[in-house]
PDB file of N, CA and C in Angstrom:
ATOM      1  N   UNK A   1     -32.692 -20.387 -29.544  1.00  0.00           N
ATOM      2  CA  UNK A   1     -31.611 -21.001 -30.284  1.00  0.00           C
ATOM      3  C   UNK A   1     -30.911 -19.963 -31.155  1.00  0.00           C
ATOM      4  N   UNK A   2     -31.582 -18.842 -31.370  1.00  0.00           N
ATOM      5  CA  UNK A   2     -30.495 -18.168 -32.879  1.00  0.00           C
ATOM      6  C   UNK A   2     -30.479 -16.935 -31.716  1.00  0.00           C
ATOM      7  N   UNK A   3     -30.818 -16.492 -30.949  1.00  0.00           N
ATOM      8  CA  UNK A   3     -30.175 -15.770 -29.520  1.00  0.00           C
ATOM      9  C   UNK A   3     -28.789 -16.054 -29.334  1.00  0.00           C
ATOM     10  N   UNK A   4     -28.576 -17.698 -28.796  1.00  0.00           N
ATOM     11  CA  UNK A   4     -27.380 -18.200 -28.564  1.00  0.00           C
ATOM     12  C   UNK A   4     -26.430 -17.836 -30.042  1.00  0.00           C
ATOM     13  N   UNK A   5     -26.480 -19.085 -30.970  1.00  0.00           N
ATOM     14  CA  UNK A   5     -26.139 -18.837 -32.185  1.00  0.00           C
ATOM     15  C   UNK A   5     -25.493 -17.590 -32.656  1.00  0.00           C
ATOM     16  N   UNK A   6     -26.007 -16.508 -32.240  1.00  0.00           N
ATOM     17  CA  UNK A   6     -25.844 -15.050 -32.556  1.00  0.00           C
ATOM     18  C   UNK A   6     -24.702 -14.290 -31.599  1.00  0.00           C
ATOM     19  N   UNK A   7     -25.313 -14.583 -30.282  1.00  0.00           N
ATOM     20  CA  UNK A   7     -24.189 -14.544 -29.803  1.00  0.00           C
ATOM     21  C   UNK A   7     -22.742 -15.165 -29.876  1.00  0.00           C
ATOM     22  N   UNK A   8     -22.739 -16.726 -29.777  1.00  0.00           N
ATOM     23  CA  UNK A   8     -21.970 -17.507 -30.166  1.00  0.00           C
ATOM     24  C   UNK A   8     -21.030 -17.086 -31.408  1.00  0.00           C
ATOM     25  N   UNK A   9     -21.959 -16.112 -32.233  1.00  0.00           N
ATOM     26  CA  UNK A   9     -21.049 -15.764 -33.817  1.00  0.00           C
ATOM     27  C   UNK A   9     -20.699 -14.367 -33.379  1.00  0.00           C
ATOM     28  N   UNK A  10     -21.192 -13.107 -32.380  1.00  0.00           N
ATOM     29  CA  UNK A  10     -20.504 -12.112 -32.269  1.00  0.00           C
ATOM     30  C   UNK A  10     -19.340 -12.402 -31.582  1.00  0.00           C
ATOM     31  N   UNK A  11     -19.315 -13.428 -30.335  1.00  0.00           N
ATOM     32  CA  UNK A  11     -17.894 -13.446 -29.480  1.00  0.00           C
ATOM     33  C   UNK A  11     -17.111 -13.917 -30.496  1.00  0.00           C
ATOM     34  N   UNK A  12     -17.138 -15.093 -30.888  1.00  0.00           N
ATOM     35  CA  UNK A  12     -16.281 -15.606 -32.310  1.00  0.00           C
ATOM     36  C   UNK A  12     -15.562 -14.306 -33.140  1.00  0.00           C
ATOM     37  N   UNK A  13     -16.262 -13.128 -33.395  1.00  0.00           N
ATOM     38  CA  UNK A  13     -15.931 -12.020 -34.093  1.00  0.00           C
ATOM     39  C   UNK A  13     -15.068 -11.173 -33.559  1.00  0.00           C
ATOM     40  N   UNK A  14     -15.612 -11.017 -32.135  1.00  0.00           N
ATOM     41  CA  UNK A  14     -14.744 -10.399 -31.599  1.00  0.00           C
ATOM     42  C   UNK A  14     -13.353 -10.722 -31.105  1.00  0.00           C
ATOM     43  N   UNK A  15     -13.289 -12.210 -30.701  1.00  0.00           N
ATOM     44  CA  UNK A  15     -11.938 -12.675 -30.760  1.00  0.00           C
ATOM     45  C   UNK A  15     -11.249 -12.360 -32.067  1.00  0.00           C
ATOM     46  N   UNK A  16     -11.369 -13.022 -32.626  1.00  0.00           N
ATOM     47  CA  UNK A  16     -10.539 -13.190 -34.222  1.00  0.00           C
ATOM     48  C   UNK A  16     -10.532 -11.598 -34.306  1.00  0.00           C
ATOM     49  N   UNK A  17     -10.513 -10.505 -34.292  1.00  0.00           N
ATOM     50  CA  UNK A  17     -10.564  -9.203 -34.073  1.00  0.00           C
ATOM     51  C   UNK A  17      -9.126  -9.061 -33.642  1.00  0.00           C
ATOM     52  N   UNK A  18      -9.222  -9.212 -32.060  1.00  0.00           N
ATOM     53  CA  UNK A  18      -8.049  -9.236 -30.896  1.00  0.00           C
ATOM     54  C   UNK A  18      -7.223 -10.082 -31.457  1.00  0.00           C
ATOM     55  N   UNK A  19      -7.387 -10.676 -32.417  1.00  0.00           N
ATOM     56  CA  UNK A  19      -6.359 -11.347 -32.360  1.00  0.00           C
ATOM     57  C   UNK A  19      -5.317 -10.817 -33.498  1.00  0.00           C
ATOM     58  N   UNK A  20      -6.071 -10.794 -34.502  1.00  0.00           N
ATOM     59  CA  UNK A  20      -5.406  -9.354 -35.508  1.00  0.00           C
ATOM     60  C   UNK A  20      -4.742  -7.985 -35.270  1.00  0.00           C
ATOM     61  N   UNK A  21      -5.361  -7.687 -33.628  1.00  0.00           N
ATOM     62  CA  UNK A  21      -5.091  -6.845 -33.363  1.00  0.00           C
ATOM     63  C   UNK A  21      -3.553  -6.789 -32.677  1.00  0.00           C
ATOM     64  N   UNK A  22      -2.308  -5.905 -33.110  1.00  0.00           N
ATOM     65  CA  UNK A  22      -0.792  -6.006 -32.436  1.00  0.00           C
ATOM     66  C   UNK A  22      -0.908  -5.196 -30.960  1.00  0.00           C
ATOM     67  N   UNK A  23      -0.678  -6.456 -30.060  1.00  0.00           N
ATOM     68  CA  UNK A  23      -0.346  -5.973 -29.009  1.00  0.00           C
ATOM     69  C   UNK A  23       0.801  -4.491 -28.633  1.00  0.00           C
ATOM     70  N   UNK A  24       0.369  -4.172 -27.824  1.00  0.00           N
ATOM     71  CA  UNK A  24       2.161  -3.209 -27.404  1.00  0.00           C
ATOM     72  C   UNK A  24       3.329  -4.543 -27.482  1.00  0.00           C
ATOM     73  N   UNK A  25       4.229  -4.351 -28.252  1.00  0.00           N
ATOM     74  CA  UNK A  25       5.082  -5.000 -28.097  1.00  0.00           C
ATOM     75  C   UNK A  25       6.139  -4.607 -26.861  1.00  0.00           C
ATOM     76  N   UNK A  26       6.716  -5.246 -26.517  1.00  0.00           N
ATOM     77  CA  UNK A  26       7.802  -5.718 -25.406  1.00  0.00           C
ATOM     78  C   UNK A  26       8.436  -4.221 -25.748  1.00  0.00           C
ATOM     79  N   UNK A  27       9.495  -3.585 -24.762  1.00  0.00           N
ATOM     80  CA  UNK A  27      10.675  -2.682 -25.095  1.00  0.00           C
ATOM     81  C   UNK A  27      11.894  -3.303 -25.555  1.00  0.00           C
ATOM     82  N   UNK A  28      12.513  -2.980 -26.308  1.00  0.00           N
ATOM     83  CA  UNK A  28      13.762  -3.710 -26.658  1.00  0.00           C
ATOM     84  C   UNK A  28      15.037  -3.214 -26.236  1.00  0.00           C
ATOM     85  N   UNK A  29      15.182  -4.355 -24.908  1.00  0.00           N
ATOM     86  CA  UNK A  29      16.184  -4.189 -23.823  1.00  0.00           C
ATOM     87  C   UNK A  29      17.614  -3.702 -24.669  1.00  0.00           C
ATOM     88  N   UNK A  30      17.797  -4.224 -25.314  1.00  0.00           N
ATOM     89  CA  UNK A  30      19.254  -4.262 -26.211  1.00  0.00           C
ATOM     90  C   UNK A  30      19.615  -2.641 -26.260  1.00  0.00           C
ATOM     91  N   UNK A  31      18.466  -2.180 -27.282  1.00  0.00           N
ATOM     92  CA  UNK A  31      18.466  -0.664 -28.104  1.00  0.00           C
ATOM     93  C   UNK A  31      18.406   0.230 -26.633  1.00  0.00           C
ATOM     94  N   UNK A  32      17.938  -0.099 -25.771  1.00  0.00           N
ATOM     95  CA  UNK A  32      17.870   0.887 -24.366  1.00  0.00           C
ATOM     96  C   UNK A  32      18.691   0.918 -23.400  1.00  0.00           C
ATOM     97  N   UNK A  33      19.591  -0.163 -23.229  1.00  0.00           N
ATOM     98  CA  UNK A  33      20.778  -0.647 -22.808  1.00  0.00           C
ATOM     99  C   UNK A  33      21.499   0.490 -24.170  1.00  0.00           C
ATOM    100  N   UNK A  34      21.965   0.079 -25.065  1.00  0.00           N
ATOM    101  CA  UNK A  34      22.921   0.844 -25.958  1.00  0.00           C
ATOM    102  C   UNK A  34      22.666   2.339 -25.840  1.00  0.00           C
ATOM    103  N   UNK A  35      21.656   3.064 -25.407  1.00  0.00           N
ATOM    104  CA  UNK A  35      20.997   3.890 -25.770  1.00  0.00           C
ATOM    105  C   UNK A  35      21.800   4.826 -24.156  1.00  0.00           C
ATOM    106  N   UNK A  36      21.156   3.995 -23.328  1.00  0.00           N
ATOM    107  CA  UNK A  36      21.982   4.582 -21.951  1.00  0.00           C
ATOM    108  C   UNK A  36      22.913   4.399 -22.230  1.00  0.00           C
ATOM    109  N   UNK A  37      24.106   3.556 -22.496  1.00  0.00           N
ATOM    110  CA  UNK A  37      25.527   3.551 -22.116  1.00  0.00           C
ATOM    111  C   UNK A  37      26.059   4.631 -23.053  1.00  0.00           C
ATOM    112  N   UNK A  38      25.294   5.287 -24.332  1.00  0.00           N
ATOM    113  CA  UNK A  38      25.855   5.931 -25.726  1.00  0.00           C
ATOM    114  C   UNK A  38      26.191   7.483 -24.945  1.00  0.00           C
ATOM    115  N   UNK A  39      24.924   7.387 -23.626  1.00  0.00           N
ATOM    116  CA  UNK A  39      24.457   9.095 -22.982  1.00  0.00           C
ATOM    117  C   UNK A  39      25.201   8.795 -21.863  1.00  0.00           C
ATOM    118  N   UNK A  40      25.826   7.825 -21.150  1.00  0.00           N
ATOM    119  CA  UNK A  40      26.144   8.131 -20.224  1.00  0.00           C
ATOM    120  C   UNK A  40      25.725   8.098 -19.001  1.00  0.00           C
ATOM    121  N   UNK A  41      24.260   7.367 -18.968  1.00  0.00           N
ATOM    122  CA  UNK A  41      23.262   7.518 -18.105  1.00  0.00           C
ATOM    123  C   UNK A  41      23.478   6.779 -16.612  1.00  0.00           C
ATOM    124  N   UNK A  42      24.560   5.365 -17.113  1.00  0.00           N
ATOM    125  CA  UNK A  42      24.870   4.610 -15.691  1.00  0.00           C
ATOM    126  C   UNK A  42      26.196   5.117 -14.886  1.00  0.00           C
ATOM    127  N   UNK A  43      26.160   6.644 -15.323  1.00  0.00           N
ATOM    128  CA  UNK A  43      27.315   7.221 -14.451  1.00  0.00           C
ATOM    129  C   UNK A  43      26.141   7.900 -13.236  1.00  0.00           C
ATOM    130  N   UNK A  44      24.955   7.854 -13.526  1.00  0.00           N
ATOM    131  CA  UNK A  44      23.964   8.532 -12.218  1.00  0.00           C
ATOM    132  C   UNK A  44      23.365   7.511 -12.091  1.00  0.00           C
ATOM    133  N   UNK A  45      22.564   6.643 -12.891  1.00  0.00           N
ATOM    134  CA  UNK A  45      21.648   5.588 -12.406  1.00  0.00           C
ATOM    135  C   UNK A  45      22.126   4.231 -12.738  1.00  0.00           C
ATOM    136  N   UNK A  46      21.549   3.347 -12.012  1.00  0.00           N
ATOM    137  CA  UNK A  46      22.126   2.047 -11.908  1.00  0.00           C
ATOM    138  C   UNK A  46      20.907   1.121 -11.516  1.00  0.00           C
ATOM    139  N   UNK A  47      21.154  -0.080 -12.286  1.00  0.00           N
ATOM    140  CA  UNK A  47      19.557  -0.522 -12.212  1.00  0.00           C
ATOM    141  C   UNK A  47      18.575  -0.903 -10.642  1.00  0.00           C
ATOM    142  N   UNK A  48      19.338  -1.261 -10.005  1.00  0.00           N
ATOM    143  CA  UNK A  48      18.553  -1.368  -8.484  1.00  0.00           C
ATOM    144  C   UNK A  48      18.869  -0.302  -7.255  1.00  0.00           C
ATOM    145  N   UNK A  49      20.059   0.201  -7.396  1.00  0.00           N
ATOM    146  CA  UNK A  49      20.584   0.558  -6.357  1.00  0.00           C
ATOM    147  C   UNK A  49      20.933   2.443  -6.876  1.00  0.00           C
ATOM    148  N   UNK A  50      20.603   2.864  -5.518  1.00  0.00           N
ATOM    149  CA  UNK A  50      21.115   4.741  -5.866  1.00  0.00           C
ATOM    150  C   UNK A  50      22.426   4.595  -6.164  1.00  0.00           C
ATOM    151  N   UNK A  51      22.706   5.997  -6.887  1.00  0.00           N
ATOM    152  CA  UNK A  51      23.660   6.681  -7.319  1.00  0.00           C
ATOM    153  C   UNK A  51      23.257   7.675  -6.679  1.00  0.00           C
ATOM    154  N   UNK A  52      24.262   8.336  -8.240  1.00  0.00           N
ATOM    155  CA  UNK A  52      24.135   9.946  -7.818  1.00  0.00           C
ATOM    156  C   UNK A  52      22.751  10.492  -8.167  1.00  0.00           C
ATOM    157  N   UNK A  53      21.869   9.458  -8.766  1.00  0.00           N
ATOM    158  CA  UNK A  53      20.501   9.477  -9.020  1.00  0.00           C
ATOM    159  C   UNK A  53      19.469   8.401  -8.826  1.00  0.00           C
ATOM    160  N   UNK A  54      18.174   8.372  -8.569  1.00  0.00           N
ATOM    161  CA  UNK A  54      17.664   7.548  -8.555  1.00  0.00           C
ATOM    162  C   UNK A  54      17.897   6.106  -9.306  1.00  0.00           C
ATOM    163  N   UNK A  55      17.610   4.735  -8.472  1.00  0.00           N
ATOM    164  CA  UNK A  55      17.976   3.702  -9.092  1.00  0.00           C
ATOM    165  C   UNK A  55      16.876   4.013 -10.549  1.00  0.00           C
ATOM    166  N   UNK A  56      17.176   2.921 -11.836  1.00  0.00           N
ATOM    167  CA  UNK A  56      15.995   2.761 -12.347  1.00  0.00           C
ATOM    168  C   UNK A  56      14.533   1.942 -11.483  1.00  0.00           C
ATOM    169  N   UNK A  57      14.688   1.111 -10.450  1.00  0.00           N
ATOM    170  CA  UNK A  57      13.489   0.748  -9.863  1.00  0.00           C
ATOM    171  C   UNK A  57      12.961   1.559  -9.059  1.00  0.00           C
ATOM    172  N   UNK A  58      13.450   2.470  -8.933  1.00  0.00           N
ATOM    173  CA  UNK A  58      12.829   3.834  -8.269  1.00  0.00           C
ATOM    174  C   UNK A  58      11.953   4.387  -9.329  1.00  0.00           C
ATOM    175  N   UNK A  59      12.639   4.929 -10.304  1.00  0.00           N
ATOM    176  CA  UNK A  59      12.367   5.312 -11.528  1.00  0.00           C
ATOM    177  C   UNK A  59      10.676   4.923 -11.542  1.00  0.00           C
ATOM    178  N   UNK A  60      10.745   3.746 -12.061  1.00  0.00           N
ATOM    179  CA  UNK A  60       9.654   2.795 -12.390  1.00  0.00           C
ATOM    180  C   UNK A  60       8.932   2.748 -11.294  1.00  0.00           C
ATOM    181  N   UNK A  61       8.812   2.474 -10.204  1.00  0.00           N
ATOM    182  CA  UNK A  61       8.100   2.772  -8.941  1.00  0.00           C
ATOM    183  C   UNK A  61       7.295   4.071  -9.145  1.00  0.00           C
ATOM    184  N   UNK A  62       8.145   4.858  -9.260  1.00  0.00           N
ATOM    185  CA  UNK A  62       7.635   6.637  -9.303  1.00  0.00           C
ATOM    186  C   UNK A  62       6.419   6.758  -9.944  1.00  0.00           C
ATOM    187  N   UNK A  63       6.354   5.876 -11.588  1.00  0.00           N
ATOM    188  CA  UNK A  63       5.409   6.333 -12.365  1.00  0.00           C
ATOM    189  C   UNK A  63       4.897   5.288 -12.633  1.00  0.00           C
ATOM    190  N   UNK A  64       5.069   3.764 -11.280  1.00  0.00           N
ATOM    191  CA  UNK A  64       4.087   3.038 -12.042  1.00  0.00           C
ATOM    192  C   UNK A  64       2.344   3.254 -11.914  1.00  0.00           C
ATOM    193  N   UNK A  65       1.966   3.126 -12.808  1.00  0.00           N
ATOM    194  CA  UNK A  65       0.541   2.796 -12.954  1.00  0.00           C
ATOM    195  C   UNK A  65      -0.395   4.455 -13.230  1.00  0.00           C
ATOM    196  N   UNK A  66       0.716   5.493 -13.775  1.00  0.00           N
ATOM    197  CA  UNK A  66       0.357   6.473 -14.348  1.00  0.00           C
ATOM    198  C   UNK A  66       0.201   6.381 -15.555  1.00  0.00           C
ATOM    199  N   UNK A  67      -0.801   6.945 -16.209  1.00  0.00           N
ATOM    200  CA  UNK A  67      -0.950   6.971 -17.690  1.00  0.00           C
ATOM    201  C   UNK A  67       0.072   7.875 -18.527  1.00  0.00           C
ATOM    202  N   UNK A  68       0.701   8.469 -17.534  1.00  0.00           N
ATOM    203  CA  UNK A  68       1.711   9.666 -18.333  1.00  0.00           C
ATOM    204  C   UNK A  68       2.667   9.582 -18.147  1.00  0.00           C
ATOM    205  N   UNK A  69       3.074   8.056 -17.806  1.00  0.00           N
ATOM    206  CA  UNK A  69       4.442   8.130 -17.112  1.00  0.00           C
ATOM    207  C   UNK A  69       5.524   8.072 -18.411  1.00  0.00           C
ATOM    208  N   UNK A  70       5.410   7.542 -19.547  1.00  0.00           N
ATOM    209  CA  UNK A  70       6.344   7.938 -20.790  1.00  0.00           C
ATOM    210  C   UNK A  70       6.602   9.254 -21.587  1.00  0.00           C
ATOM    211  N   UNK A  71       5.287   9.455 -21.249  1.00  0.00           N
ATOM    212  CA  UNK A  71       5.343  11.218 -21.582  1.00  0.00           C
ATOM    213  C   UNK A  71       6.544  12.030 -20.408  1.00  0.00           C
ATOM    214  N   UNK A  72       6.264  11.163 -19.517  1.00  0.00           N
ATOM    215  CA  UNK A  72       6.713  12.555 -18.342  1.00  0.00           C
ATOM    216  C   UNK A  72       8.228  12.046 -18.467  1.00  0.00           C
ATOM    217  N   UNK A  73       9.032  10.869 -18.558  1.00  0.00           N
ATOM    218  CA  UNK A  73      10.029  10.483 -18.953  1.00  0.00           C
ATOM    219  C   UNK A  73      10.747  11.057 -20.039  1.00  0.00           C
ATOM    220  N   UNK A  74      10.096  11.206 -20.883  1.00  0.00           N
ATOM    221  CA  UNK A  74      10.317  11.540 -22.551  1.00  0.00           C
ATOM    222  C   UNK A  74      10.932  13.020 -22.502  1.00  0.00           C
ATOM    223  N   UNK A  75       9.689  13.861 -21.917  1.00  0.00           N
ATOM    224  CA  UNK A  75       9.558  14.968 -21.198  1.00  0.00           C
ATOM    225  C   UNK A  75      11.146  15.442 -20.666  1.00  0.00           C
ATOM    226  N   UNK A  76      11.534  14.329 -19.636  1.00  0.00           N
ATOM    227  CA  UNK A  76      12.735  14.499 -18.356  1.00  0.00           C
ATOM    228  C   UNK A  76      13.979  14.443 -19.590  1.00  0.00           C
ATOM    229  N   UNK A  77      13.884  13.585 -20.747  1.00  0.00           N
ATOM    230  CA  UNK A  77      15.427  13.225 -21.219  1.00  0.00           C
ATOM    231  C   UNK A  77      15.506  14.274 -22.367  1.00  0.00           C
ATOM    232  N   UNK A  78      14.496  15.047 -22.659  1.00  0.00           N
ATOM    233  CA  UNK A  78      14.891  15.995 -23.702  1.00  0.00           C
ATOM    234  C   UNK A  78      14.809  17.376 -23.028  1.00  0.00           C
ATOM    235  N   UNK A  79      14.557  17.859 -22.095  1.00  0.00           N
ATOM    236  CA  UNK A  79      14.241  19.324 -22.046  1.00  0.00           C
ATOM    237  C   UNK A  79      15.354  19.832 -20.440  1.00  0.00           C
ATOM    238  N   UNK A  80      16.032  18.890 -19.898  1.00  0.00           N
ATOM    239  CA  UNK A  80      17.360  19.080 -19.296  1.00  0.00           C
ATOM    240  C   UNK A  80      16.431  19.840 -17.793  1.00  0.00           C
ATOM    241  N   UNK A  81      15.861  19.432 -17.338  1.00  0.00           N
ATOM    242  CA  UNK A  81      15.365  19.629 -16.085  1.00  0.00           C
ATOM    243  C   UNK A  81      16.032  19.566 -14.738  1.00  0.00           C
ATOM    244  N   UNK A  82      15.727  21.035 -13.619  1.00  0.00           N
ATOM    245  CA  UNK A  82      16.378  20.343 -12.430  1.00  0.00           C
ATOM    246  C   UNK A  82      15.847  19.468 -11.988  1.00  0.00           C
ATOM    247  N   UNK A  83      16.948  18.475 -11.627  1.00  0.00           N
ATOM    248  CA  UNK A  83      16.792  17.410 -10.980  1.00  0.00           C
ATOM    249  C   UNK A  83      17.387  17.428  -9.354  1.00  0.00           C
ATOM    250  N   UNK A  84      16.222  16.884  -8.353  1.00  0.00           N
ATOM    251  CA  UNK A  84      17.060  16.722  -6.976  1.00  0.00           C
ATOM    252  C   UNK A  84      18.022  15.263  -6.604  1.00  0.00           C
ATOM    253  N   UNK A  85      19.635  15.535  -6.365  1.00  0.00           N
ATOM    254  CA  UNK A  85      20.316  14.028  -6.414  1.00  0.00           C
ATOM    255  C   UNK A  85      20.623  13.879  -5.358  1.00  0.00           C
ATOM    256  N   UNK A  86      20.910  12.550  -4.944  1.00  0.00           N
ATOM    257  CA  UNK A  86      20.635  11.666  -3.782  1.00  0.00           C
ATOM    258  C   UNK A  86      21.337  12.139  -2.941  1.00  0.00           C
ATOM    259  N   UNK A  87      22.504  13.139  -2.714  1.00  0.00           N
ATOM    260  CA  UNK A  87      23.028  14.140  -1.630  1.00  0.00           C
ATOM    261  C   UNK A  87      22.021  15.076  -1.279  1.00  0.00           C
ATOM    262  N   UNK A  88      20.643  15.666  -2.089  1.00  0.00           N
ATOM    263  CA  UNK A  88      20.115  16.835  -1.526  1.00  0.00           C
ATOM    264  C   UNK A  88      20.282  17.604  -2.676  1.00  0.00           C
ATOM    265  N   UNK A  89      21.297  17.844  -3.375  1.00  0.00           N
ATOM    266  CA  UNK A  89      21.783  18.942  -4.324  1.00  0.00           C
ATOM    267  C   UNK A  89      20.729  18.889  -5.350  1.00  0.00           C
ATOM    268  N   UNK A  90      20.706  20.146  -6.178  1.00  0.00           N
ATOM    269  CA  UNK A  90      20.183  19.982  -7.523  1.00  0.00           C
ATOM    270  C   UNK A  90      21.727  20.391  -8.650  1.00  0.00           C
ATOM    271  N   UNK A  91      20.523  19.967  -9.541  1.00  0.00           N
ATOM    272  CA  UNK A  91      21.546  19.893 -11.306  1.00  0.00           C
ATOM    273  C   UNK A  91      20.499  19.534 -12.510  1.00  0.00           C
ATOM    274  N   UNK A  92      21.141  20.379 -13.213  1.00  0.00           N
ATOM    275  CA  UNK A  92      20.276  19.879 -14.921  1.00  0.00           C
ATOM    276  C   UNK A  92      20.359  18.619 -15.187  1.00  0.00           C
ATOM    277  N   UNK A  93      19.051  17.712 -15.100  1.00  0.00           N
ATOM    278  CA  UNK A  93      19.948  16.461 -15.783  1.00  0.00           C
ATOM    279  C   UNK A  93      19.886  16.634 -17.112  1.00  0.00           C
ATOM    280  N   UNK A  94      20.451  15.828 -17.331  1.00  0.00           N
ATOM    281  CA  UNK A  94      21.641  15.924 -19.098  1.00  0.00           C
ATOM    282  C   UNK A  94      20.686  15.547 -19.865  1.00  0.00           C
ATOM    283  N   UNK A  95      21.057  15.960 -21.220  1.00  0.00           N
ATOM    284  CA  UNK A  95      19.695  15.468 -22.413  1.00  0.00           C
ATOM    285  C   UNK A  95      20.161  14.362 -23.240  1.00  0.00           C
ATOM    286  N   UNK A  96      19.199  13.566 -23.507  1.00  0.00           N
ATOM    287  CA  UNK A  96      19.813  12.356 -24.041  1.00  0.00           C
ATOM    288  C   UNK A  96      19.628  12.620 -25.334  1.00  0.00           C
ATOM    289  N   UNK A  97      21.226  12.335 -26.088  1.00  0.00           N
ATOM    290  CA  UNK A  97      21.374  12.583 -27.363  1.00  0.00           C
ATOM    291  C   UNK A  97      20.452  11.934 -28.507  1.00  0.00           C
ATOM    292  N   UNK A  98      19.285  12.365 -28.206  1.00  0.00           N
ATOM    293  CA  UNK A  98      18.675  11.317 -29.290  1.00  0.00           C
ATOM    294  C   UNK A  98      17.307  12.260 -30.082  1.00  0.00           C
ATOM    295  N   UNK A  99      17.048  12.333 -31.531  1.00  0.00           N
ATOM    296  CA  UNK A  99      16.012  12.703 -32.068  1.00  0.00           C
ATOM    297  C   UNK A  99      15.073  11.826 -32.521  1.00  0.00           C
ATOM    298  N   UNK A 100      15.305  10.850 -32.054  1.00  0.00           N
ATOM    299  CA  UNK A 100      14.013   9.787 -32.534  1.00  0.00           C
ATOM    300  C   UNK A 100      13.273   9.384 -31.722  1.00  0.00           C
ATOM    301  N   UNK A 101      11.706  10.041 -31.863  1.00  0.00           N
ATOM    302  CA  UNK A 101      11.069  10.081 -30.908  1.00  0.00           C
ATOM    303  C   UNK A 101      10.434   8.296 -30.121  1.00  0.00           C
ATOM    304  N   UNK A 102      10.385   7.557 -31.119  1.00  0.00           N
ATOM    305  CA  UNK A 102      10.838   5.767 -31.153  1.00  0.00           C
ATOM    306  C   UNK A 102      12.040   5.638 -30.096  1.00  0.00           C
ATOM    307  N   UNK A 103      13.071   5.818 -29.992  1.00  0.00           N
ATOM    308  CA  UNK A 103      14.130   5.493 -29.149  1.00  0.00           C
ATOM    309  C   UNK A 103      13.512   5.827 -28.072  1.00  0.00           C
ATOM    310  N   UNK A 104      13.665   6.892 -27.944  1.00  0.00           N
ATOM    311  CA  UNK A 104      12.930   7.777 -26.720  1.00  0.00           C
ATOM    312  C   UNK A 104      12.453   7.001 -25.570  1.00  0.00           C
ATOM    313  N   UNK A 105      11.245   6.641 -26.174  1.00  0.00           N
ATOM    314  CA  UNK A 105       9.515   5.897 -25.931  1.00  0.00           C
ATOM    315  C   UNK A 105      10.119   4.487 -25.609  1.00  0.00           C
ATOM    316  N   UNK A 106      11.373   4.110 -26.666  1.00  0.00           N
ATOM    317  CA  UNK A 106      11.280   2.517 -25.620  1.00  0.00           C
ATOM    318  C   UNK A 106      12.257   3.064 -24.946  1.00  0.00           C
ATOM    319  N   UNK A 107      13.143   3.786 -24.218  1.00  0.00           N
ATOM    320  CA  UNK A 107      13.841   3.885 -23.041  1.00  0.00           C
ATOM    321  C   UNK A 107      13.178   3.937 -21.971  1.00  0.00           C
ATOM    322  N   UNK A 108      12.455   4.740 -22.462  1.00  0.00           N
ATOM    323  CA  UNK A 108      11.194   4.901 -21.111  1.00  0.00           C
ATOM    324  C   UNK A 108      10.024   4.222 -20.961  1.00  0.00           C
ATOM    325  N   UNK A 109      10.056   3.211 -21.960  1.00  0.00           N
ATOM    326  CA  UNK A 109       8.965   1.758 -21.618  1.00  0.00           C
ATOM    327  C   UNK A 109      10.236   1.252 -21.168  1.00  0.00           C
ATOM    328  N   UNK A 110      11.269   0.981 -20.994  1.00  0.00           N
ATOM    329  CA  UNK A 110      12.620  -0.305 -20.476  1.00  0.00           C
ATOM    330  C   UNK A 110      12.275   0.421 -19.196  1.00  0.00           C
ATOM    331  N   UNK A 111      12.693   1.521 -19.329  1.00  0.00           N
ATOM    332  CA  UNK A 111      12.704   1.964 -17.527  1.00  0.00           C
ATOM    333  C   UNK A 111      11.934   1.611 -17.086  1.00  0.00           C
ATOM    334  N   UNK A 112      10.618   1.639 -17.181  1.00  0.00           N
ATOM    335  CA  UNK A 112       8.890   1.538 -16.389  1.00  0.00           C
ATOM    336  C   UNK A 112       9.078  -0.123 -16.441  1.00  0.00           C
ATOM    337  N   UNK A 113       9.908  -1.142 -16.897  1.00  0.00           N
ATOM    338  CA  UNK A 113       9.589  -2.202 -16.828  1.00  0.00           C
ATOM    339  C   UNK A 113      10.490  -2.534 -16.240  1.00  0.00           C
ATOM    340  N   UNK A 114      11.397  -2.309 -15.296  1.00  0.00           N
ATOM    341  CA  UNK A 114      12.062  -2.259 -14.424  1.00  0.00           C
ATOM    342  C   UNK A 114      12.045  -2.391 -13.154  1.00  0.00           C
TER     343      UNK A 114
END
């Protein structure tokens, strides 16, 4: 009986825990939407379909279910990398005007949820 009991009072603990605990919140479509149109970004990508660059569901395809896939995003929009575009060609892609490493991180959680 105080086996059960005991147990019964650690799961109890551990919920109410999780539950205190803040999930990852959602990306906030709005600020990442504003964020691309500010850079310019849907003059190469476009949300389903190629451009002159990968769709974003490509995008998100690419790095789903990598642990580094925001890093490696984050990575792509600040340091102006060649990129190969959907003719074959390469080009720098462009750096996205942004110093906040917060913006950043949800562009590239919006993308991956894509």
């Amino acid at each position: 009986m105080f086996k059960s009991s005991l147990a019964l009072a650690s799961a109890s603990a551990v919920l109410a825990f999780a539950c205190l605990t803040p999930a990852h919140a959602a990306p906030d479509e709005d600020a990442a939407k504003a964020l691309m149109k500010a850079n310019d970004c849907t003059k190469c990508h476009a949300p389903a379909k190629t451009k002159k660059g990968p769709s974003l569901k490509k995008i998100a395809e690419k790095y789903k279910g990598k642990a580094d896939a925001q890093d490696k995003l984050v990575t792509n929009f600040t340091t102006a990398p060649m990129v190969k575009l959907a003719d074959g060609t390469e080009e720098k892609h462009k750096v996205i005007d942004s110093k906040d490493a917060k913006e950043l991180k949800n562009l590239a959680d919006w993308i991956l949820t894509q």
